[in-house]
PDB file of N, CA and C in Angstrom:
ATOM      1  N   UNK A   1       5.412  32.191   2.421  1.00  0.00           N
ATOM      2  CA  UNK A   1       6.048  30.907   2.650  1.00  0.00           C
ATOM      3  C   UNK A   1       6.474  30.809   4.107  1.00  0.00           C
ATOM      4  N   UNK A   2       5.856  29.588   4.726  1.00  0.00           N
ATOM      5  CA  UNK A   2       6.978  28.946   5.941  1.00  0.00           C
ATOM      6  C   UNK A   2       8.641  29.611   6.424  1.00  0.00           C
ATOM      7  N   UNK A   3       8.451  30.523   7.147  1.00  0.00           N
ATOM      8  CA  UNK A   3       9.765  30.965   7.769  1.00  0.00           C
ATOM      9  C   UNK A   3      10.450  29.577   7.944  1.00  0.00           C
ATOM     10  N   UNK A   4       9.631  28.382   8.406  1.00  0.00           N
ATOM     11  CA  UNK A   4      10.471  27.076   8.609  1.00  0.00           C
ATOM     12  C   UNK A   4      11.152  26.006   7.644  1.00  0.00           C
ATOM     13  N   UNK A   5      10.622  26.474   6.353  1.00  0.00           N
ATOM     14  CA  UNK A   5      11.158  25.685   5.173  1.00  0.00           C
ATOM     15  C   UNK A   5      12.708  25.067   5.007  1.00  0.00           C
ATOM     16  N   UNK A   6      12.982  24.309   4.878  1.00  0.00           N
ATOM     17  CA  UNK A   6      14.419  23.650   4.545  1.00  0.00           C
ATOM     18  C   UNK A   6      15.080  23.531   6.194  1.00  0.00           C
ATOM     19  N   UNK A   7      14.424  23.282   7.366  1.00  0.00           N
ATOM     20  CA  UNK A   7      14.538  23.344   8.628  1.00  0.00           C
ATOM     21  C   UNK A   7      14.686  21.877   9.126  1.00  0.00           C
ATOM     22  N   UNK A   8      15.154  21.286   9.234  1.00  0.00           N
ATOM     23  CA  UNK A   8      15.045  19.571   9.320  1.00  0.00           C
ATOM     24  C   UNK A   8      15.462  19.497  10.947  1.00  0.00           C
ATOM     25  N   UNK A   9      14.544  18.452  11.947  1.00  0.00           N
ATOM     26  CA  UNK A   9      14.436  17.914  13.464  1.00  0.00           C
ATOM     27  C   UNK A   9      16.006  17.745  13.153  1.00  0.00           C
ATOM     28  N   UNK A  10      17.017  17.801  14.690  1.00  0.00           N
ATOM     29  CA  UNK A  10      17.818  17.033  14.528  1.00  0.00           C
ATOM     30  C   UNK A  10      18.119  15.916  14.259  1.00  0.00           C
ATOM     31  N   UNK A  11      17.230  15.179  15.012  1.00  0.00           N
ATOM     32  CA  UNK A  11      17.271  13.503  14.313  1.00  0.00           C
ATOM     33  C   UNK A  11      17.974  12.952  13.155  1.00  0.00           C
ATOM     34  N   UNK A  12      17.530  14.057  11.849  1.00  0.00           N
ATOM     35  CA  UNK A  12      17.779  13.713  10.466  1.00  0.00           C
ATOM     36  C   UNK A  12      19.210  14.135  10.592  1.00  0.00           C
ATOM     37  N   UNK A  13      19.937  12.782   9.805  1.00  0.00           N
ATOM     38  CA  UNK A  13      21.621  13.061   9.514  1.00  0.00           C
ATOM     39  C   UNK A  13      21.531  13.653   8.351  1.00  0.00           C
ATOM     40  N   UNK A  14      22.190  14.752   8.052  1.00  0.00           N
ATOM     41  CA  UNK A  14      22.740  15.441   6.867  1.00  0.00           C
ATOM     42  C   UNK A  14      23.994  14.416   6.307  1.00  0.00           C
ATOM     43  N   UNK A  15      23.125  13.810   4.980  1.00  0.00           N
ATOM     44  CA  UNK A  15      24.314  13.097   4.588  1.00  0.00           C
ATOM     45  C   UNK A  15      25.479  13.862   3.552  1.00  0.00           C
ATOM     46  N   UNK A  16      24.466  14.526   2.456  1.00  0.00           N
ATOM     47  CA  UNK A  16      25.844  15.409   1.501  1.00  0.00           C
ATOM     48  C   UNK A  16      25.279  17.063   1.163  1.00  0.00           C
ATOM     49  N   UNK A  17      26.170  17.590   1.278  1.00  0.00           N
ATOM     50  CA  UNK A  17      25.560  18.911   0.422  1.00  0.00           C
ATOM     51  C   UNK A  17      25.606  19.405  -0.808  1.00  0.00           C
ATOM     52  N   UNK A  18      25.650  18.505  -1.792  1.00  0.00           N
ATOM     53  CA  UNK A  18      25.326  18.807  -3.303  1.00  0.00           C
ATOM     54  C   UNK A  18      25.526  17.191  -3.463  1.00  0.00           C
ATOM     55  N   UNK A  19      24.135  16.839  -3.672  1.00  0.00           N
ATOM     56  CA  UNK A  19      23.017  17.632  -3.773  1.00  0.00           C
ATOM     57  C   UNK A  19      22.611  17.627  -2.365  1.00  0.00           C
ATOM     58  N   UNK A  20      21.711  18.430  -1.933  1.00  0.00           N
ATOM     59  CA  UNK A  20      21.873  18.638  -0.149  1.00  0.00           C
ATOM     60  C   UNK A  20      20.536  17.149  -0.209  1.00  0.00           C
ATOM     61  N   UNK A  21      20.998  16.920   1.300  1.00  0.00           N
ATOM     62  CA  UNK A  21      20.272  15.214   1.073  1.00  0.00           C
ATOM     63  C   UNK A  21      20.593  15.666   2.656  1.00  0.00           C
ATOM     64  N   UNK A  22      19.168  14.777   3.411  1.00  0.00           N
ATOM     65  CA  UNK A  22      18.935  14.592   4.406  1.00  0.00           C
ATOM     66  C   UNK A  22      18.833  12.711   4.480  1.00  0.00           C
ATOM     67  N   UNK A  23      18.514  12.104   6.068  1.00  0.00           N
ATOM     68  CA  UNK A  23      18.305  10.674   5.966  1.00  0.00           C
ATOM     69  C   UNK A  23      17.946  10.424   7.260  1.00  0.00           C
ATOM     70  N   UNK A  24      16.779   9.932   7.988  1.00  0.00           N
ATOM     71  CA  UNK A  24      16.433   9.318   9.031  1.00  0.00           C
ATOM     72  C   UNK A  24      15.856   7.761   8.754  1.00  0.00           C
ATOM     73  N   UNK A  25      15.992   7.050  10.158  1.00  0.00           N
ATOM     74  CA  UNK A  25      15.651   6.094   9.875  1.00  0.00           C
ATOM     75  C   UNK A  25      14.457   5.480  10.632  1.00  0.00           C
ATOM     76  N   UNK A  26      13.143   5.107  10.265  1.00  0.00           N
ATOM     77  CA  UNK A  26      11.678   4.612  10.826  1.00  0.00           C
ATOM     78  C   UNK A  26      11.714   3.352  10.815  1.00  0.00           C
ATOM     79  N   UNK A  27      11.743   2.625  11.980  1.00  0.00           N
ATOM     80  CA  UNK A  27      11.252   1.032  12.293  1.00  0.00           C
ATOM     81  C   UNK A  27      12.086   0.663  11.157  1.00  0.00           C
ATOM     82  N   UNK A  28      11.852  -0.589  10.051  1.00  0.00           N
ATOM     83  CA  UNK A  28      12.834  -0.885   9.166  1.00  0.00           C
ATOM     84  C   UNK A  28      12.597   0.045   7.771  1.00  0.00           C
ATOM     85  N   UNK A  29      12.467   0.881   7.761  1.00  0.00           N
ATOM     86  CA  UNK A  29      12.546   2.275   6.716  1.00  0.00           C
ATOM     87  C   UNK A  29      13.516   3.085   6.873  1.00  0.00           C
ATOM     88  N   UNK A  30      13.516   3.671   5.755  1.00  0.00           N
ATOM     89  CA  UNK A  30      14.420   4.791   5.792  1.00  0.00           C
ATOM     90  C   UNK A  30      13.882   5.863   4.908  1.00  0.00           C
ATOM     91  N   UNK A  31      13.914   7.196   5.722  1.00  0.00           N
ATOM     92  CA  UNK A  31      13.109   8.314   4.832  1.00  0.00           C
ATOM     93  C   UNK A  31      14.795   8.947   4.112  1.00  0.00           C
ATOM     94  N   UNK A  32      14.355   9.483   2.911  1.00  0.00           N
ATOM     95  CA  UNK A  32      15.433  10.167   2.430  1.00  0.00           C
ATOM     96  C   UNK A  32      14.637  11.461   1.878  1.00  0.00           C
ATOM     97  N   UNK A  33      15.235  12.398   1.903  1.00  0.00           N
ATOM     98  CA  UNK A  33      14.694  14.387   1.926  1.00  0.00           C
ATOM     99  C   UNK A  33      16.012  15.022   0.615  1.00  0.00           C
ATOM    100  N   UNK A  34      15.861  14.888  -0.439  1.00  0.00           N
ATOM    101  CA  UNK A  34      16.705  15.397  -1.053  1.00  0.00           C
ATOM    102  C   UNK A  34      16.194  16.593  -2.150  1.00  0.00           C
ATOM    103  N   UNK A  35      16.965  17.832  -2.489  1.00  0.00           N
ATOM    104  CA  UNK A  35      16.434  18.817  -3.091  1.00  0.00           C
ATOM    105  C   UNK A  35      16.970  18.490  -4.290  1.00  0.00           C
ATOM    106  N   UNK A  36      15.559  18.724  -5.029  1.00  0.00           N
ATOM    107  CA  UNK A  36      15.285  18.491  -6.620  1.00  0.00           C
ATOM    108  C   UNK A  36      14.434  19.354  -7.081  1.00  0.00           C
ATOM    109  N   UNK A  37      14.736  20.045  -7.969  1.00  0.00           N
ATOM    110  CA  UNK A  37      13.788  20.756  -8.756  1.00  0.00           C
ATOM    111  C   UNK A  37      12.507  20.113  -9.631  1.00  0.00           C
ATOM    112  N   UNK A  38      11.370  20.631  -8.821  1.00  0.00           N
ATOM    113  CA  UNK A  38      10.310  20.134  -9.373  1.00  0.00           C
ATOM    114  C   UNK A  38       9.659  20.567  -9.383  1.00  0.00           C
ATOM    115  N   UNK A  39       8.048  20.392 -10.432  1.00  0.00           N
ATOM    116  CA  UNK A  39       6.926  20.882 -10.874  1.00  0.00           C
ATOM    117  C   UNK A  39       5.943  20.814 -10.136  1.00  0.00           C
ATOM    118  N   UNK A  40       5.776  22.057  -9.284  1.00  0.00           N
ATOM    119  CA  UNK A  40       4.507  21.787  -8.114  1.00  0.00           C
ATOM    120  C   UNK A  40       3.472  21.603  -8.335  1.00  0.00           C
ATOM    121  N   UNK A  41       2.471  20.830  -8.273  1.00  0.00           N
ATOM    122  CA  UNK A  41       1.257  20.333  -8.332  1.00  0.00           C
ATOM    123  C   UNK A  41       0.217  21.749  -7.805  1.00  0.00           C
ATOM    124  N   UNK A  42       0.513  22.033  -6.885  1.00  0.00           N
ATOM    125  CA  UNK A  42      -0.112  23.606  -6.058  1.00  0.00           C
ATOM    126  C   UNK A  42      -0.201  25.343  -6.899  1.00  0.00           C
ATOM    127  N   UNK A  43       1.116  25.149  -6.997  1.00  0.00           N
ATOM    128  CA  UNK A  43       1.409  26.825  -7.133  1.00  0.00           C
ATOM    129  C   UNK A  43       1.910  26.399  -8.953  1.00  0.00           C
ATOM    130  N   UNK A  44       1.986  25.229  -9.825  1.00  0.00           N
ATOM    131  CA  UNK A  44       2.421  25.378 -11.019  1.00  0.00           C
ATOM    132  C   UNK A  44       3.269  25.671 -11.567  1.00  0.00           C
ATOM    133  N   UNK A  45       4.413  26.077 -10.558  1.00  0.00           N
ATOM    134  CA  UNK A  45       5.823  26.087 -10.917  1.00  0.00           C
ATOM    135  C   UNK A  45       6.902  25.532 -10.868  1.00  0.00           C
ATOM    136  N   UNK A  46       7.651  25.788 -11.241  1.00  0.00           N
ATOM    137  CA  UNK A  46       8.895  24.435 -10.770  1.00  0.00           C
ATOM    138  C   UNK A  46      10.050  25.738  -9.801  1.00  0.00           C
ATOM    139  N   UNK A  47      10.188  24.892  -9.285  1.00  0.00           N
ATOM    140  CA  UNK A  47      11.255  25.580  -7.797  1.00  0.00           C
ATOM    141  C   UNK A  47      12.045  23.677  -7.849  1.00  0.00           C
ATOM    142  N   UNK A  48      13.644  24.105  -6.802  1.00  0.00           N
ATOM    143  CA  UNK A  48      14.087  23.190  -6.019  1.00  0.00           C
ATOM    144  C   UNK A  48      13.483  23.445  -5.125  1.00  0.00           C
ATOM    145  N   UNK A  49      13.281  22.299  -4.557  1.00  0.00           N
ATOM    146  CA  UNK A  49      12.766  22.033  -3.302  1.00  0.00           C
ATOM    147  C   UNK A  49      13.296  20.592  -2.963  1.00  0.00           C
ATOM    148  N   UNK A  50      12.676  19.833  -1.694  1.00  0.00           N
ATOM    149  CA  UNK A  50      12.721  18.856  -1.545  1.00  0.00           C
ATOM    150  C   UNK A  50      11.892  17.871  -1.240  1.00  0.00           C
ATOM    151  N   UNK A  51      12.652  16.918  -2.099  1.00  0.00           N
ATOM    152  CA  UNK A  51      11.921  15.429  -2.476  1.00  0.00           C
ATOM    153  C   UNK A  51      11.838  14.559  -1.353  1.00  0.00           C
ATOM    154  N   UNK A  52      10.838  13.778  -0.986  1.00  0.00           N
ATOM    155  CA  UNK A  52      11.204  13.006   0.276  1.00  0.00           C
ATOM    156  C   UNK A  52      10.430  11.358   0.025  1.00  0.00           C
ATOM    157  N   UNK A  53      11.526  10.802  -0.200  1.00  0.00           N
ATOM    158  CA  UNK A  53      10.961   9.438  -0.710  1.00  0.00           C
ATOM    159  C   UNK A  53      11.121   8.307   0.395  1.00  0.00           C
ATOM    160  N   UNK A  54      10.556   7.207   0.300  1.00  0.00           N
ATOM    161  CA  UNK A  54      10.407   6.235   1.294  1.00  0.00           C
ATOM    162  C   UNK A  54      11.660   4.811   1.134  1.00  0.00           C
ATOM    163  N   UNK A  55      12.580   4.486   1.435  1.00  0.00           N
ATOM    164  CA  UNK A  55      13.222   3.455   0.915  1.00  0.00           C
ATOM    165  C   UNK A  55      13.028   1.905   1.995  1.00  0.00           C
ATOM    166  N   UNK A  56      12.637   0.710   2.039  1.00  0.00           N
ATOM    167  CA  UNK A  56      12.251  -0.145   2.539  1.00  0.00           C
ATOM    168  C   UNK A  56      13.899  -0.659   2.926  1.00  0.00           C
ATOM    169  N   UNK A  57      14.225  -1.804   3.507  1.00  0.00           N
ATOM    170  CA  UNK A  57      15.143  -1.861   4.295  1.00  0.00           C
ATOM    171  C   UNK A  57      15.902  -2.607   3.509  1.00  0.00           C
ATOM    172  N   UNK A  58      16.101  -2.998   2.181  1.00  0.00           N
ATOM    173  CA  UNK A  58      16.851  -3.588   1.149  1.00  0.00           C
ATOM    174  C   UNK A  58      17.106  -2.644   0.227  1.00  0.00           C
ATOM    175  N   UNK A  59      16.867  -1.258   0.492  1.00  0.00           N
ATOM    176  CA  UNK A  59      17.215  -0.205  -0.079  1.00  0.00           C
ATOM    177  C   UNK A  59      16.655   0.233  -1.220  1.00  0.00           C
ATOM    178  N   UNK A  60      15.410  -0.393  -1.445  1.00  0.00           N
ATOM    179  CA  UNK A  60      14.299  -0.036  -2.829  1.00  0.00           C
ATOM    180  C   UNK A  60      13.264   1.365  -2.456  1.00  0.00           C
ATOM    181  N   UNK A  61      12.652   1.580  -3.466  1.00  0.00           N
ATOM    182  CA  UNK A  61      11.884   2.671  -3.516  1.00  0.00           C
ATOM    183  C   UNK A  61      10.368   2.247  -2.742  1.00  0.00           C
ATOM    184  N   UNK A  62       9.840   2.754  -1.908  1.00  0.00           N
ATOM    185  CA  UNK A  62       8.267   2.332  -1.593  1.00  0.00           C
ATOM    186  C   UNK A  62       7.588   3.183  -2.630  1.00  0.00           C
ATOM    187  N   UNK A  63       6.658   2.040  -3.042  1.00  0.00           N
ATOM    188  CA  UNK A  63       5.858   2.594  -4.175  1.00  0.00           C
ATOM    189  C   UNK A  63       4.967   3.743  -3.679  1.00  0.00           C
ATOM    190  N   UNK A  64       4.683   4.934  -4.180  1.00  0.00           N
ATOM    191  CA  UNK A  64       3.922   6.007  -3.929  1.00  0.00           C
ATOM    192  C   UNK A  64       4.236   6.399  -2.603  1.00  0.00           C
ATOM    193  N   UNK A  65       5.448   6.877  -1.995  1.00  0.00           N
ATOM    194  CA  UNK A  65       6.057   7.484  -1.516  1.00  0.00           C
ATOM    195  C   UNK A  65       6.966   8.635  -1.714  1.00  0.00           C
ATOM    196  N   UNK A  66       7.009   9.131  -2.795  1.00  0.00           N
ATOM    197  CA  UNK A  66       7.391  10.371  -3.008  1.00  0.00           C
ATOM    198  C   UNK A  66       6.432  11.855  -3.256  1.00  0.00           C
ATOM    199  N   UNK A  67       7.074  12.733  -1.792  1.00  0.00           N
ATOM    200  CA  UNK A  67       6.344  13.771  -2.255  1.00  0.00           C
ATOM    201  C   UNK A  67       7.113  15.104  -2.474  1.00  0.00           C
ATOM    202  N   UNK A  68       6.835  15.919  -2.515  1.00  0.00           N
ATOM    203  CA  UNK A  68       7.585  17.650  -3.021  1.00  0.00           C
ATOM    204  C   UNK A  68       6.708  18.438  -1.750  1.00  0.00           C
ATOM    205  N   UNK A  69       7.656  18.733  -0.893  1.00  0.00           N
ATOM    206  CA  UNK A  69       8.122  20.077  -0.590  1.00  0.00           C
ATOM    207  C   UNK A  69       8.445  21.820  -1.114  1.00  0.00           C
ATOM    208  N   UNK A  70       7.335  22.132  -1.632  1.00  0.00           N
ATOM    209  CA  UNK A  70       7.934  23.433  -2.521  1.00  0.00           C
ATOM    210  C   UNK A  70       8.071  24.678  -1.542  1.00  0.00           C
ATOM    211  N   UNK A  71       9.555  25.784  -1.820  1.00  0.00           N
ATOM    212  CA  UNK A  71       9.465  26.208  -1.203  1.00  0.00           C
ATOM    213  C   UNK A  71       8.992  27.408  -1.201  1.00  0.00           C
ATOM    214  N   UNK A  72       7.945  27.496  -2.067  1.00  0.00           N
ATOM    215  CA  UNK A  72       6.788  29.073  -2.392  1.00  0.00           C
ATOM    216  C   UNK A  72       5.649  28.848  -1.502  1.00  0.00           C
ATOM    217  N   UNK A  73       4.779  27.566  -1.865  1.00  0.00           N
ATOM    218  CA  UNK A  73       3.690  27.487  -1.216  1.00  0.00           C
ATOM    219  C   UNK A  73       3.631  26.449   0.006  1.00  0.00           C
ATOM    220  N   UNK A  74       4.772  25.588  -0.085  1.00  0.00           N
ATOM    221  CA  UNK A  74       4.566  24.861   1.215  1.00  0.00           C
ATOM    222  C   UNK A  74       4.252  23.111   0.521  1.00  0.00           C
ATOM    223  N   UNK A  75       3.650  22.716   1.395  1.00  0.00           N
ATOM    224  CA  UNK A  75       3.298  21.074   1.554  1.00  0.00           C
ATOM    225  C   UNK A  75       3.849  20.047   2.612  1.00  0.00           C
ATOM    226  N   UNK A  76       4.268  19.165   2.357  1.00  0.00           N
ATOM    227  CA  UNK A  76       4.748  18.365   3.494  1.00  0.00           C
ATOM    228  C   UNK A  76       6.123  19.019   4.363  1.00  0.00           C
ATOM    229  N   UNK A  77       5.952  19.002   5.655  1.00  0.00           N
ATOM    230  CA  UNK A  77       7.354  18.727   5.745  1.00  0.00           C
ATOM    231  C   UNK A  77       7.779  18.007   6.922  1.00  0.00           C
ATOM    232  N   UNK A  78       9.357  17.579   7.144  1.00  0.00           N
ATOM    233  CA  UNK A  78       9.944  16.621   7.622  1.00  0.00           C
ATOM    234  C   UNK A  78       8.993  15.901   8.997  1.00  0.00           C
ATOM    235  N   UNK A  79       8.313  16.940   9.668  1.00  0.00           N
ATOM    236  CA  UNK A  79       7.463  16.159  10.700  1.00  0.00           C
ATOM    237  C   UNK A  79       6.439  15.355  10.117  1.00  0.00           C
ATOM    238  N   UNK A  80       6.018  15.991   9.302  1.00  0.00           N
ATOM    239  CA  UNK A  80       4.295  15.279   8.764  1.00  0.00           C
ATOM    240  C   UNK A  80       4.856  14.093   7.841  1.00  0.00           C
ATOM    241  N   UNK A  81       6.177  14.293   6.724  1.00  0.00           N
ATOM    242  CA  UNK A  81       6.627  13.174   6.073  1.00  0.00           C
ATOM    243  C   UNK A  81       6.478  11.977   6.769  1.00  0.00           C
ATOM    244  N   UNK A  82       7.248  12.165   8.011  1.00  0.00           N
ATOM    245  CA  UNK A  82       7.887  10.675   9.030  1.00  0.00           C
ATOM    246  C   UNK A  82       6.433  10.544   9.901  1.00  0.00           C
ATOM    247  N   UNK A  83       4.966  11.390  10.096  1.00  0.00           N
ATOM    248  CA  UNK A  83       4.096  10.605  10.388  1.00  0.00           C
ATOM    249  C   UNK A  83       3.322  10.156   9.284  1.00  0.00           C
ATOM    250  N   UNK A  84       3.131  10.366   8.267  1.00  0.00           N
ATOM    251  CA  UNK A  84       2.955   9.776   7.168  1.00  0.00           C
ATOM    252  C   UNK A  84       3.681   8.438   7.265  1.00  0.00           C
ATOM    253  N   UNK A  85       4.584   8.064   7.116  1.00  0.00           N
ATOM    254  CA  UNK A  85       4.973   7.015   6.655  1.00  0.00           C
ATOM    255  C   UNK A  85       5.180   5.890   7.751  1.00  0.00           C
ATOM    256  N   UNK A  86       4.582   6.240   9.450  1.00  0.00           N
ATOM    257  CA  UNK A  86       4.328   5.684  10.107  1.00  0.00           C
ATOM    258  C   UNK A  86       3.124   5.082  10.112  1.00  0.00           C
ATOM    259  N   UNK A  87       2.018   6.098   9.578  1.00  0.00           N
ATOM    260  CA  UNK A  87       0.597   5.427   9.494  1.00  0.00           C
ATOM    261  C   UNK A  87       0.585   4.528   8.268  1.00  0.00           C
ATOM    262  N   UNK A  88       1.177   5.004   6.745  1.00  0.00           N
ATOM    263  CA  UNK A  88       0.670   4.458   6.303  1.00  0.00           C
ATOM    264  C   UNK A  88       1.899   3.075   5.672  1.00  0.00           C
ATOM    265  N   UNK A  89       2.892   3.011   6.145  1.00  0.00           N
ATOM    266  CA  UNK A  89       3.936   1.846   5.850  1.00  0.00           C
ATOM    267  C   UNK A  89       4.216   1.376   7.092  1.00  0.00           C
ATOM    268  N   UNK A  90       4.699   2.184   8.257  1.00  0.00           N
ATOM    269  CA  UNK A  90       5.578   1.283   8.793  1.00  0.00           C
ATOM    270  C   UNK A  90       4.311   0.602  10.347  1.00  0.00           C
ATOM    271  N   UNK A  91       2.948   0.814  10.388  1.00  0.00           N
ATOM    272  CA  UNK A  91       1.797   0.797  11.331  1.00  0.00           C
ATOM    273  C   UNK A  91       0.563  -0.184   9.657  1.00  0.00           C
ATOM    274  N   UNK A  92       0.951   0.005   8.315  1.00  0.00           N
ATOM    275  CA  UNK A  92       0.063  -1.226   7.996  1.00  0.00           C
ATOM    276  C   UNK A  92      -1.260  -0.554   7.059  1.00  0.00           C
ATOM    277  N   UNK A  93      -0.945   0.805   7.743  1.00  0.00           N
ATOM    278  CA  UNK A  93      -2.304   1.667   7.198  1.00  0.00           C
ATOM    279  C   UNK A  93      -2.386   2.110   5.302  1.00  0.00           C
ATOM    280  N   UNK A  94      -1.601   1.167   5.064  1.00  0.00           N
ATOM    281  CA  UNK A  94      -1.464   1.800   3.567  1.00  0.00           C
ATOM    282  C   UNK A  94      -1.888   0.268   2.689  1.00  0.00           C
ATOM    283  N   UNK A  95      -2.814  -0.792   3.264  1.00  0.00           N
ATOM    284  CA  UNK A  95      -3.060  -1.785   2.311  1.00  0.00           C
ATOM    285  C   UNK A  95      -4.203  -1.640   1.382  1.00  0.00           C
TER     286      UNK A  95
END
């Protein structure tokens, strides 16, 4: 596993620590990074890790914007999330 796991840019405000929750904000988005135990798609297990979902600027969910972070095998994290969601929400690339 990523020596860098659970490592967040400064940028991101640490909003609470239980449940630990991260929050930056993209053009009129807002990414939110919160640890939830979930069923990895990869490695088949469930670990906490963290969730990183997309919220639009009226504070709703962007549809198919949530992904898992696990912290055995890896997957997204906080850099690749916020270019993700530049290409494909807040640049148009997701119609």
């Amino acid at each position: 596993m990523d020596e860098e796991y659970g490592q967040f840019p400064s940028e991101w405000e640490k909003i609470s620590d239980k449940p630990l929750e991260y929050r930056k904000k993209v053009g009129h988005f807002e990414i939110v990074a919160r640890v939830d135990e979930k069923l990895c798609e990869k490695c088949e297990e469930r670990h906490p890790g963290y969730v990183f979902k997309t919220l639009d600027d009226s504070g709703d969910d962007v549809e198919n914007s949530e992904v898992y972070w696990c912290p055995m095998c890896g997957g997204m994290s906080p850099e690749s999330y916020e270019k993700f969601v530049k290409s494909e929400f807040l640049y148009g690339g997701g119609d």
